[in-house]
Protein backbone atom coordinates (compact mmCIF):
# COMPACT_ATOMS: atom_id res chain seq x y z
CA UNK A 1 -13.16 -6.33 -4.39
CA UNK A 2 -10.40 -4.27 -6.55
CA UNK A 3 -12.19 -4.61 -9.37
CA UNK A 4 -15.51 -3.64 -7.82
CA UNK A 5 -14.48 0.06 -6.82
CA UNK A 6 -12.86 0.58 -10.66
CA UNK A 7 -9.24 -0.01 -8.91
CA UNK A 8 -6.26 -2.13 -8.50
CA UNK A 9 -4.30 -3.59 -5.61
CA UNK A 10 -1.52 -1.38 -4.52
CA UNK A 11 0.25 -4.57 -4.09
CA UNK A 12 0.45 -6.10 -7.62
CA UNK A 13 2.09 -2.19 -8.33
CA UNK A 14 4.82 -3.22 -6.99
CA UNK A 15 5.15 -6.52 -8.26
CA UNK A 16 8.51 -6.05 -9.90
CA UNK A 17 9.69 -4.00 -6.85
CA UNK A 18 13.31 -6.78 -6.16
CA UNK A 19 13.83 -8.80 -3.05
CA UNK A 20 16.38 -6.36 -1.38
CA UNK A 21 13.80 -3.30 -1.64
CA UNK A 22 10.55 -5.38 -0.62
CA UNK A 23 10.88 -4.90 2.97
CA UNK A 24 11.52 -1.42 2.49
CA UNK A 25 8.30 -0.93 0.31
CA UNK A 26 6.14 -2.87 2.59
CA UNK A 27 6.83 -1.10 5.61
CA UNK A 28 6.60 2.30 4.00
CA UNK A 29 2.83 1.76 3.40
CA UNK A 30 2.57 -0.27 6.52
CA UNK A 31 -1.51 -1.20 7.32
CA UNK A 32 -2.45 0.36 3.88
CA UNK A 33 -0.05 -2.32 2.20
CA UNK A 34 -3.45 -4.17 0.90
CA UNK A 35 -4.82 -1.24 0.07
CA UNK A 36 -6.91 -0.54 -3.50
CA UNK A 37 -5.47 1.79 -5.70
CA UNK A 38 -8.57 4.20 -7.40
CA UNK A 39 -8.43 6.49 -9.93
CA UNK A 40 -10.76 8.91 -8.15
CA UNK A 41 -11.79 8.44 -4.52
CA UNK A 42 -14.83 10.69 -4.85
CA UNK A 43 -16.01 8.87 -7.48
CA UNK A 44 -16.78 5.62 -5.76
CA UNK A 45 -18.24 7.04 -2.22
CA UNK A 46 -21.50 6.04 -2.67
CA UNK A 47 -19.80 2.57 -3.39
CA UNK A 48 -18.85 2.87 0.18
CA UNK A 49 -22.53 2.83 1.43
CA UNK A 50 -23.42 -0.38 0.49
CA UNK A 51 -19.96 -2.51 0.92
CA UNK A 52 -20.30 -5.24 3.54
CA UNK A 53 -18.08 -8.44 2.50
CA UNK A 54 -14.87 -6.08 3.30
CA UNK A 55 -12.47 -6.54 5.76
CA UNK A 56 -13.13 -4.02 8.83
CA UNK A 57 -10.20 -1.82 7.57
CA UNK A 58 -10.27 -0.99 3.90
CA UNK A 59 -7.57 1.14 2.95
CA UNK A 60 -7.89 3.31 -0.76
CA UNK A 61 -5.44 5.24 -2.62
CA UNK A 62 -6.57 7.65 -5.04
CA UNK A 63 -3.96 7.40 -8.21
CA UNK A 64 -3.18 6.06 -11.38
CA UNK A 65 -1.64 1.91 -11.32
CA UNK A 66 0.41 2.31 -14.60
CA UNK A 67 2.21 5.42 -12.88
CA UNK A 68 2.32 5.23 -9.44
CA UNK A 69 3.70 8.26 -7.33
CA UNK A 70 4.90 7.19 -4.13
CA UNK A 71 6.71 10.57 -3.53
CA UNK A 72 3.75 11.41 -1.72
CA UNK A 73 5.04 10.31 1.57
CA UNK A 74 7.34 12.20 4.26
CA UNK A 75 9.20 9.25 5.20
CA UNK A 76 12.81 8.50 7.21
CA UNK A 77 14.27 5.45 6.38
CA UNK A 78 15.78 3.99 9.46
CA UNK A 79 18.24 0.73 10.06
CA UNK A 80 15.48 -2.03 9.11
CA UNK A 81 12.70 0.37 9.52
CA UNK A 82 10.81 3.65 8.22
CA UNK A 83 9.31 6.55 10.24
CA UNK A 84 5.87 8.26 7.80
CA UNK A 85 5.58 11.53 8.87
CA UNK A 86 1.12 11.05 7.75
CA UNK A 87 0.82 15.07 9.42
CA UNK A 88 2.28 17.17 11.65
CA UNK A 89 1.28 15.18 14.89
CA UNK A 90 0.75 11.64 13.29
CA UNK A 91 3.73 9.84 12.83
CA UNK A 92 3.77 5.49 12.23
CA UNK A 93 6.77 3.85 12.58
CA UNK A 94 6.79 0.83 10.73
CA UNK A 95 10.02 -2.01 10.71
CA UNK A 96 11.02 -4.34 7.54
CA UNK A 97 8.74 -7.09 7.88
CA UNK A 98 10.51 -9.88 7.49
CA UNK A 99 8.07 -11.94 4.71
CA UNK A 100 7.35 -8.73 2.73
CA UNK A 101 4.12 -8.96 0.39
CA UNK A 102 5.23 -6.49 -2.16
CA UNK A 103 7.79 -7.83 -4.87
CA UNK A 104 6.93 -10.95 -6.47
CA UNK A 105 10.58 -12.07 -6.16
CA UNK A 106 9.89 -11.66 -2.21
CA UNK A 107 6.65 -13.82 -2.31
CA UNK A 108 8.61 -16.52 -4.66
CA UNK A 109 11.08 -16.46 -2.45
CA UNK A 110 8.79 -17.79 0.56
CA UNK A 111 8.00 -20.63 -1.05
């Protein structure tokens, strides 16, 4: 699906991400953690239209995979969890998963 939309998944950006910061990087992006990762959003809208083998979520990031700015976020990092500050009266509070998907030293670990 990734490939389909011209992007890449936000998860295999943080593939070298180590086993201690995993959990931390996994609940910062929370639901959008399988998200796709698109170089420009407007450019694939009419993409949109037509998708129907998608899950019923389908979260996309516009930005660039070989420099990834996570900076974008207002986030407080709590004991085992993070509070994202998304606007002024949207806040998710998200805690360290405990099998995180992001780090492939996390995922190796599992096994």
């Amino acid at each position: 699906r990734a490939e389909r939309v011209g992007g890449g998944l936000l998860s295999q950006i943080y593939d070298d991400v180590s086993l201690e910061d995993a959990p931390y990087f996994s609940a910062l992006y929370g639901p959008s953690r399988h998200a796709i990762v698109v170089p420009d959003l407007s450019q694939i809208a009419e993409q949109l239209e037509g998708l129907t083998d998608c899950p019923e979520d389908l979260y996309l990031i516009e930005g660039d995979p070989q420099s990834f700015d996570d900076s974008v976020f207002s986030v407080d990092e709590l004991e085992k969890a993070v509070v994202v500050k998304i606007a002024d009266r949207q806040w998710r509070y998200s805690r360290f998963p405990s099998l995180p998907i992001f780090g492939r030293a996390a995922r190796e670990n599992r096994i």
